[in-house]
PDB file of N, CA and C in Angstrom:
ATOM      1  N   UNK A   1      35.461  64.542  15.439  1.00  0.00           N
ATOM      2  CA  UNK A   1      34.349  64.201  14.578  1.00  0.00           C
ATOM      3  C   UNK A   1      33.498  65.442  14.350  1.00  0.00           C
ATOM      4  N   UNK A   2      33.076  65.770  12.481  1.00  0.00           N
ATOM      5  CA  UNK A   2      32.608  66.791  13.089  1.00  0.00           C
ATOM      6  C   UNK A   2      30.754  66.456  12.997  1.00  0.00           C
ATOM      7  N   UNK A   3      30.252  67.626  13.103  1.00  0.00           N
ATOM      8  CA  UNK A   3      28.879  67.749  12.913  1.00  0.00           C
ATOM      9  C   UNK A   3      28.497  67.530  11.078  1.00  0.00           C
ATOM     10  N   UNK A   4      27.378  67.251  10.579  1.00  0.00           N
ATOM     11  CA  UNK A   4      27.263  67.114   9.365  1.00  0.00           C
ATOM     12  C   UNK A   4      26.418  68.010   9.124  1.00  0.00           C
ATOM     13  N   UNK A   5      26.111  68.996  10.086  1.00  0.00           N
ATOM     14  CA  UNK A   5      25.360  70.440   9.454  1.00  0.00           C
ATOM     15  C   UNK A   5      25.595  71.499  11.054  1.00  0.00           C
ATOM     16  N   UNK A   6      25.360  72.460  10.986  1.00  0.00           N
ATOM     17  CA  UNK A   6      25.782  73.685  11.246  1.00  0.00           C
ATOM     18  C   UNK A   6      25.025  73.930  12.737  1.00  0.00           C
ATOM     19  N   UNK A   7      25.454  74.869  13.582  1.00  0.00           N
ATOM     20  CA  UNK A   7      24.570  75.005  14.896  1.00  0.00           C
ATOM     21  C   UNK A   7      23.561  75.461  14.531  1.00  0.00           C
ATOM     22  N   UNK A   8      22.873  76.195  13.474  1.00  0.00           N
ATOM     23  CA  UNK A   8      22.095  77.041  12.875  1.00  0.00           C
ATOM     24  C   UNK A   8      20.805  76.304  12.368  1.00  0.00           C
ATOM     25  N   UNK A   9      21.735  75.241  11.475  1.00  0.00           N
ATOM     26  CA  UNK A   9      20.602  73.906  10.782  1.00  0.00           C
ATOM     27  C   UNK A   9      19.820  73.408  12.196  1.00  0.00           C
ATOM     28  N   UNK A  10      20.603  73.014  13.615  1.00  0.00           N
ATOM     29  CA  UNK A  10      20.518  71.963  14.051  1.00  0.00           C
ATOM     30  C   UNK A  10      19.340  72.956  15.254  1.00  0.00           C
ATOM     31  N   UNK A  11      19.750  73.849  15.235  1.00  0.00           N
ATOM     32  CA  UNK A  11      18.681  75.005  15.901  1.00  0.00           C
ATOM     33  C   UNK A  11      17.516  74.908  14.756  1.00  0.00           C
ATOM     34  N   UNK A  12      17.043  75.657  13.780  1.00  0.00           N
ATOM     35  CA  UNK A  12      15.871  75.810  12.799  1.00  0.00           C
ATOM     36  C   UNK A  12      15.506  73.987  13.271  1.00  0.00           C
ATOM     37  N   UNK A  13      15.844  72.972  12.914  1.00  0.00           N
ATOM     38  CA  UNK A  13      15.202  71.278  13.405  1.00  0.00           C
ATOM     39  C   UNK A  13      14.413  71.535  14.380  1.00  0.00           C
ATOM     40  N   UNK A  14      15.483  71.470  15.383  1.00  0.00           N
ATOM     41  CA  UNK A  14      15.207  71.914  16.668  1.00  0.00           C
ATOM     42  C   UNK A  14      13.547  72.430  17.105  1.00  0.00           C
ATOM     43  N   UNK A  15      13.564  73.692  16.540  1.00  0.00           N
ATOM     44  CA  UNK A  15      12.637  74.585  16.350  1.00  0.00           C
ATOM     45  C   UNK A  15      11.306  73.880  15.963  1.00  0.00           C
ATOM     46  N   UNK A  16      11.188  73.367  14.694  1.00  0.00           N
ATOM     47  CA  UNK A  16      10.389  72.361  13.896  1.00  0.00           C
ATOM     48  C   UNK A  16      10.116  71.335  14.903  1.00  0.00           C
ATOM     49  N   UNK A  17      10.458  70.276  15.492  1.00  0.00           N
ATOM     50  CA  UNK A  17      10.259  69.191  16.357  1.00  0.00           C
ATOM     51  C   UNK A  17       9.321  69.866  17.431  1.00  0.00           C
ATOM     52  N   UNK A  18      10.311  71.402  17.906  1.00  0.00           N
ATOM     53  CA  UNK A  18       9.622  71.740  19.243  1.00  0.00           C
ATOM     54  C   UNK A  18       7.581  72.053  18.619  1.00  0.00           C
ATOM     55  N   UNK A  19       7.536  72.581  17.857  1.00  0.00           N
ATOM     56  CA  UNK A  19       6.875  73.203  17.195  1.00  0.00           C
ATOM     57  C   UNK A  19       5.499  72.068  16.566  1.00  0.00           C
ATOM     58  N   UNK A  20       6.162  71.211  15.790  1.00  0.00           N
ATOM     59  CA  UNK A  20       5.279  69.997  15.736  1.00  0.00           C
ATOM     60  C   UNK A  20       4.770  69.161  16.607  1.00  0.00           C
ATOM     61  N   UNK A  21       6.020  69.364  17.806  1.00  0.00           N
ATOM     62  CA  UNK A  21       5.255  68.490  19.420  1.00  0.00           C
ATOM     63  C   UNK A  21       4.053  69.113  20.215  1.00  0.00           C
ATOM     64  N   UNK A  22       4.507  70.690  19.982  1.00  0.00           N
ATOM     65  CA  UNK A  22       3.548  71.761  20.300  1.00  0.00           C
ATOM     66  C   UNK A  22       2.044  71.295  19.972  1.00  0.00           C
ATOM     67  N   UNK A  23       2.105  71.697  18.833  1.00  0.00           N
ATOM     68  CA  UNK A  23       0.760  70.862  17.921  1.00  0.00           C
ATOM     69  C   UNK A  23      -0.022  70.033  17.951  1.00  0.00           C
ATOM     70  N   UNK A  24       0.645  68.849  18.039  1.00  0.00           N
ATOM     71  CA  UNK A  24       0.475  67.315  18.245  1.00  0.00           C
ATOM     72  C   UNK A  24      -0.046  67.529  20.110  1.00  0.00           C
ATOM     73  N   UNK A  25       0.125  68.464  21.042  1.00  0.00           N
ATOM     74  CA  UNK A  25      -0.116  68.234  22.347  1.00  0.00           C
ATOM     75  C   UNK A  25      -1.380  69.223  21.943  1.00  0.00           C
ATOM     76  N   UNK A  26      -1.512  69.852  21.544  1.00  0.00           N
ATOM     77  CA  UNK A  26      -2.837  71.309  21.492  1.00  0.00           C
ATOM     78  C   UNK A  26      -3.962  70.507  20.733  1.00  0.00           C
ATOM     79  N   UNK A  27      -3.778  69.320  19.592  1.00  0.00           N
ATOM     80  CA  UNK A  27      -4.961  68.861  19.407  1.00  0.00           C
ATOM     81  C   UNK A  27      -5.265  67.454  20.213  1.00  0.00           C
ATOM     82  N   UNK A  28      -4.146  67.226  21.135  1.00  0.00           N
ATOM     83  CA  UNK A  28      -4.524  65.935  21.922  1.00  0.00           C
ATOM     84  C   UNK A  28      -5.618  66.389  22.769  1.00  0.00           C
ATOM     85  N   UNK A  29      -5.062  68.149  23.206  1.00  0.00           N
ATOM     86  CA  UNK A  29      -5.744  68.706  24.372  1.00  0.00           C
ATOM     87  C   UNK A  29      -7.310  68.935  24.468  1.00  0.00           C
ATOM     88  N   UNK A  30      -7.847  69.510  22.629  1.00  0.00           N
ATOM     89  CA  UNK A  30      -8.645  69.945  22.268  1.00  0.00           C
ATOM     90  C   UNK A  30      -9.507  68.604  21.953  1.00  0.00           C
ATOM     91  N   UNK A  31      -9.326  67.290  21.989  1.00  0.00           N
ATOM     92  CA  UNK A  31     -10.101  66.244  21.705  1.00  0.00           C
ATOM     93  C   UNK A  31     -10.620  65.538  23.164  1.00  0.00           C
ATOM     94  N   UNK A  32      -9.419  65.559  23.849  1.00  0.00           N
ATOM     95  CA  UNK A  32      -9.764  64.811  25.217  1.00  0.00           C
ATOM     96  C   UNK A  32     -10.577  66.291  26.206  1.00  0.00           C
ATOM     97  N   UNK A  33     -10.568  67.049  25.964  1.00  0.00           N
ATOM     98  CA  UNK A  33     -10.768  68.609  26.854  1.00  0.00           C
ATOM     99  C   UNK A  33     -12.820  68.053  27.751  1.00  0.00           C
ATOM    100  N   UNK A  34     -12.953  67.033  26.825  1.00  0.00           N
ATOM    101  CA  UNK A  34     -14.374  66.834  27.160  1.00  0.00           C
ATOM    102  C   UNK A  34     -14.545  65.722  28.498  1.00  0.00           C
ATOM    103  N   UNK A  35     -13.314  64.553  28.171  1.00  0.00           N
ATOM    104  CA  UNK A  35     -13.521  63.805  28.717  1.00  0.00           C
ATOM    105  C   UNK A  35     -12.372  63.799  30.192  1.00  0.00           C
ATOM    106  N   UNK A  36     -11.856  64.600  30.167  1.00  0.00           N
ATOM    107  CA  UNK A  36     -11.412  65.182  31.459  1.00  0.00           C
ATOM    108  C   UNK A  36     -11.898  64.691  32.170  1.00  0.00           C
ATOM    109  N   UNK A  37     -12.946  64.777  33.051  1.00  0.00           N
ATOM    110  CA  UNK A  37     -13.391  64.638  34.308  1.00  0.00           C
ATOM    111  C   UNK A  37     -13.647  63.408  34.627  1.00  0.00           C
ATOM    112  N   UNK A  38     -14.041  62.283  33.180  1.00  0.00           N
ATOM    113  CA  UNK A  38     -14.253  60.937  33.820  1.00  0.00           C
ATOM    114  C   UNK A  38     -12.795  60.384  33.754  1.00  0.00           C
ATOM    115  N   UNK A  39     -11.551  61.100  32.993  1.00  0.00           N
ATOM    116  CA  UNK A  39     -10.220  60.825  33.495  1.00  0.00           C
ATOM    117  C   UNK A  39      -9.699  60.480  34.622  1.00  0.00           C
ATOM    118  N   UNK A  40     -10.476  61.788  35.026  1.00  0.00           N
ATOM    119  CA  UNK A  40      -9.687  61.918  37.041  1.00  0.00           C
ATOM    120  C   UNK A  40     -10.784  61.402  37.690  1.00  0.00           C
ATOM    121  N   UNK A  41     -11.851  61.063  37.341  1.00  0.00           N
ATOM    122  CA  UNK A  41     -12.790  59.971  38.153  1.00  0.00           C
ATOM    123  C   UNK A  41     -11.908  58.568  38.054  1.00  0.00           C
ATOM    124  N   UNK A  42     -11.915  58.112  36.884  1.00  0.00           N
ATOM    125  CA  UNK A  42     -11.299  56.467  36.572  1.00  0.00           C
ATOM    126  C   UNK A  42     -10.081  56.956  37.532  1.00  0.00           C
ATOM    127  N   UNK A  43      -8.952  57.960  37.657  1.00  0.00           N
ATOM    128  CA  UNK A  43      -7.741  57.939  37.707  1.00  0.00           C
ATOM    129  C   UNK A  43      -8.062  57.658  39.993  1.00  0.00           C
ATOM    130  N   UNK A  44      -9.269  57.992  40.409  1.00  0.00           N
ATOM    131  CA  UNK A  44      -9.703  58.184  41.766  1.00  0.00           C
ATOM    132  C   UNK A  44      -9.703  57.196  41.941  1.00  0.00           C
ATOM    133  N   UNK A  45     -10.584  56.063  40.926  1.00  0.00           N
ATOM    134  CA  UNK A  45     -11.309  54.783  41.603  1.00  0.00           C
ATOM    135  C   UNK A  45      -9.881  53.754  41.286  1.00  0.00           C
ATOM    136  N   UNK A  46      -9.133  54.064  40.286  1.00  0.00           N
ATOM    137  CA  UNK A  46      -7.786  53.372  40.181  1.00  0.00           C
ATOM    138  C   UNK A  46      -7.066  53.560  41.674  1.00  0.00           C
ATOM    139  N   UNK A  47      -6.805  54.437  42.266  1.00  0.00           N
ATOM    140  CA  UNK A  47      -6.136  54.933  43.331  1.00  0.00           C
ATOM    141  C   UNK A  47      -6.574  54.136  44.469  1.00  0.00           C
ATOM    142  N   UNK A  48      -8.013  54.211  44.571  1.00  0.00           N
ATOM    143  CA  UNK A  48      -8.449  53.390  45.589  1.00  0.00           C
ATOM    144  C   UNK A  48      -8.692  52.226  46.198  1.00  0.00           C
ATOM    145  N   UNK A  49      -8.865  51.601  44.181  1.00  0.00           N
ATOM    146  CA  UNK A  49      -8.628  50.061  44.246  1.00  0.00           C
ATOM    147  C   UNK A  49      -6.888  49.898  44.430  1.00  0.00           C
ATOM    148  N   UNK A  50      -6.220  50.349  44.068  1.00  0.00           N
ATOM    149  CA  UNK A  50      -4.811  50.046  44.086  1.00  0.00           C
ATOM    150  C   UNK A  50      -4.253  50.063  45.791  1.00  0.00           C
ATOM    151  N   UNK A  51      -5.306  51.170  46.937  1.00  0.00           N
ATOM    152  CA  UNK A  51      -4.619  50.851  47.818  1.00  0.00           C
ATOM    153  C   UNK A  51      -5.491  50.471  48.697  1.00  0.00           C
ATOM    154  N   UNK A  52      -6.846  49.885  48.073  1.00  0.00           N
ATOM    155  CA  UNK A  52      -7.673  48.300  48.566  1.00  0.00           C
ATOM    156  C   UNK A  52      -6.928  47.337  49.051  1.00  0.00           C
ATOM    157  N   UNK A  53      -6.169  47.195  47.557  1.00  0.00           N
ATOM    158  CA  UNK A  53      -5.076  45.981  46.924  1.00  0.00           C
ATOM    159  C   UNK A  53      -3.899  45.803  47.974  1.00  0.00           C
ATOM    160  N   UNK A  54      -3.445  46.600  48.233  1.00  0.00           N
ATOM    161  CA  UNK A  54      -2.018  47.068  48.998  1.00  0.00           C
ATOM    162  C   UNK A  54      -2.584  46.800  49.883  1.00  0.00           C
ATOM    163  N   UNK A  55      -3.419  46.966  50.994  1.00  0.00           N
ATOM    164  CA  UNK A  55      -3.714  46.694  52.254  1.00  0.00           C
ATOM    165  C   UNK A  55      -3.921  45.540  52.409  1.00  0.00           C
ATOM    166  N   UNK A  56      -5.053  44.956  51.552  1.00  0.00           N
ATOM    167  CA  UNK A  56      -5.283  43.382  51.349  1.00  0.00           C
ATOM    168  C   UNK A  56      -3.783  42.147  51.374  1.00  0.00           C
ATOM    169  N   UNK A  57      -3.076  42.799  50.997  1.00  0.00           N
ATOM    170  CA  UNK A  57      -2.095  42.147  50.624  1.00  0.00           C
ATOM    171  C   UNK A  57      -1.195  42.351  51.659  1.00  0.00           C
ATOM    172  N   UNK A  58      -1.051  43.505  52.903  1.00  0.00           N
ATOM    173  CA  UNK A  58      -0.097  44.399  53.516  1.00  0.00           C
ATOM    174  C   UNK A  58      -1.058  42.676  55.049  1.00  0.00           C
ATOM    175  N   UNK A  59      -2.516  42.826  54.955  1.00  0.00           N
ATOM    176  CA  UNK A  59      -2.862  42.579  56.141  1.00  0.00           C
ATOM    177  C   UNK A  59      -2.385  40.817  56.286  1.00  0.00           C
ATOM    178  N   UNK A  60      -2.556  40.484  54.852  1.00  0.00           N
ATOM    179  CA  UNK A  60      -2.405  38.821  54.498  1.00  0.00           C
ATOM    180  C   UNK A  60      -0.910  38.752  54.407  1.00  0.00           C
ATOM    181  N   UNK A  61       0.097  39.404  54.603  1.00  0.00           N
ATOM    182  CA  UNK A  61       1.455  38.731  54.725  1.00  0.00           C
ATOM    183  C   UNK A  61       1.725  39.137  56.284  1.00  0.00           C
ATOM    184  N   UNK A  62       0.905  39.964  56.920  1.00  0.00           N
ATOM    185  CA  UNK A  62       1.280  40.377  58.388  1.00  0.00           C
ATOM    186  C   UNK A  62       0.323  38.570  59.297  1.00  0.00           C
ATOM    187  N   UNK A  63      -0.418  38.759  59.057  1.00  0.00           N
ATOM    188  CA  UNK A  63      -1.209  37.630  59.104  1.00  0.00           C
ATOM    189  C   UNK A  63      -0.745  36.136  59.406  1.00  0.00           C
ATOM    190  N   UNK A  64      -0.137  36.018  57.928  1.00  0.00           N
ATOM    191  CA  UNK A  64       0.255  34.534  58.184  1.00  0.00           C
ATOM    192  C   UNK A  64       1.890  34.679  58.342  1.00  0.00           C
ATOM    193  N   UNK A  65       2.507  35.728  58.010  1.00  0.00           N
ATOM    194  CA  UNK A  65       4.104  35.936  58.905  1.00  0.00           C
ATOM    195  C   UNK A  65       4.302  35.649  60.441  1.00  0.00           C
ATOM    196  N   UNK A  66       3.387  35.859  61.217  1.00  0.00           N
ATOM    197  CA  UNK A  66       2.980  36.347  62.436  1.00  0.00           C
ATOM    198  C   UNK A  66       2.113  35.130  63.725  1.00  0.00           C
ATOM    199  N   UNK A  67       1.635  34.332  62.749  1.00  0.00           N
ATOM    200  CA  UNK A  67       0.738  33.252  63.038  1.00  0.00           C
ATOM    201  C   UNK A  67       1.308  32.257  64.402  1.00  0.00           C
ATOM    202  N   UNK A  68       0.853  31.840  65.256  1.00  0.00           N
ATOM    203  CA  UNK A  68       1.718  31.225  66.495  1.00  0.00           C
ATOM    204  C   UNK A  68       1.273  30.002  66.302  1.00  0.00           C
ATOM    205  N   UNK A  69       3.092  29.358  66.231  1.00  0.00           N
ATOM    206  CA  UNK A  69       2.864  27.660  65.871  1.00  0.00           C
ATOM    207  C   UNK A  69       1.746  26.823  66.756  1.00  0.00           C
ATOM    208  N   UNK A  70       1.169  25.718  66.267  1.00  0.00           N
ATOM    209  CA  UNK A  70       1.050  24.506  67.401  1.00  0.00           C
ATOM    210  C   UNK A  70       1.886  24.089  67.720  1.00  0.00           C
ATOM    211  N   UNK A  71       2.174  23.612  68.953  1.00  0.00           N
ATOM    212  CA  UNK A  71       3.154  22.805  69.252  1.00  0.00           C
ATOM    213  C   UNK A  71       2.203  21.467  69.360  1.00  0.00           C
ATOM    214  N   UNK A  72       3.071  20.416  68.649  1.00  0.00           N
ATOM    215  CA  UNK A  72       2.618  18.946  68.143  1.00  0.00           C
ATOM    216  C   UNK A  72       2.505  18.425  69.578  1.00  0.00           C
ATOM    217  N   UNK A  73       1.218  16.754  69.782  1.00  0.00           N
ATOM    218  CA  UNK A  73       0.751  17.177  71.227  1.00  0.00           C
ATOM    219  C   UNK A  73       2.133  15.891  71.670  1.00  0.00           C
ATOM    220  N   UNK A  74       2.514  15.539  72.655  1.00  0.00           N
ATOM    221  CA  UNK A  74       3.117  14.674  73.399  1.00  0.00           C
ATOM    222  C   UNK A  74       2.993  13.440  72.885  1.00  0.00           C
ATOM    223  N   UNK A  75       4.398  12.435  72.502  1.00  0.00           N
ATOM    224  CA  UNK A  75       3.827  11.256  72.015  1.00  0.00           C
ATOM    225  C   UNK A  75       4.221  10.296  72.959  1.00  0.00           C
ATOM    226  N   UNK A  76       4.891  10.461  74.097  1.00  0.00           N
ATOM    227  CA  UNK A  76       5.517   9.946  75.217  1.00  0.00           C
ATOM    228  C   UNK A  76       4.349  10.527  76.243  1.00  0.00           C
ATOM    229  N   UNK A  77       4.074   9.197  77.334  1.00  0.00           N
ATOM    230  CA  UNK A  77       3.246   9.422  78.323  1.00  0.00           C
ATOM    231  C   UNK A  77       4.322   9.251  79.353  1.00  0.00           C
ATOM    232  N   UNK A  78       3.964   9.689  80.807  1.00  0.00           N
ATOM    233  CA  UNK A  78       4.474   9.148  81.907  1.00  0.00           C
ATOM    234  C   UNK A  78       3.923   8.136  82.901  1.00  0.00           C
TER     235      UNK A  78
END
């Protein structure tokens, strides 16, 4: 099967994509560049609630996994 254009075409594309992604990341950079810091604040308090969460959840299946039966009382006397 062959190709429908040339290593040359498919390089110059290539080039263009890399080039337009380039771009497209340099003005993402230049818009968010401000709000950075409450990024990695939210991205802290995410982290912390997430392993709030995990523990909460780590202590409540150790908890009731773990729990020591009653034993039901005697229904026979002597």
């Amino acid at each position: 099967m062959e190709l429908p254009f040339s290593g040359a075409v498919a390089l110059i594309i290539a080039g263009i994509l890399f080039l337009g992604t380039a771009l497209f990341a340099y003005l993402i950079f230049r818009m968010l560049r401000r709000s950075v810091k409450m990024a990695f604040r939210l991205a802290l308090v995410t982290g912390f609630l997430l392993i709030a969460t995990v523990g909460t959840f780590s202590l409540w299946w150790f908890a009731t996994a773990d729990s020591p039966k009653i034993k039901p009382k005697a229904t026979r006397t002597r």
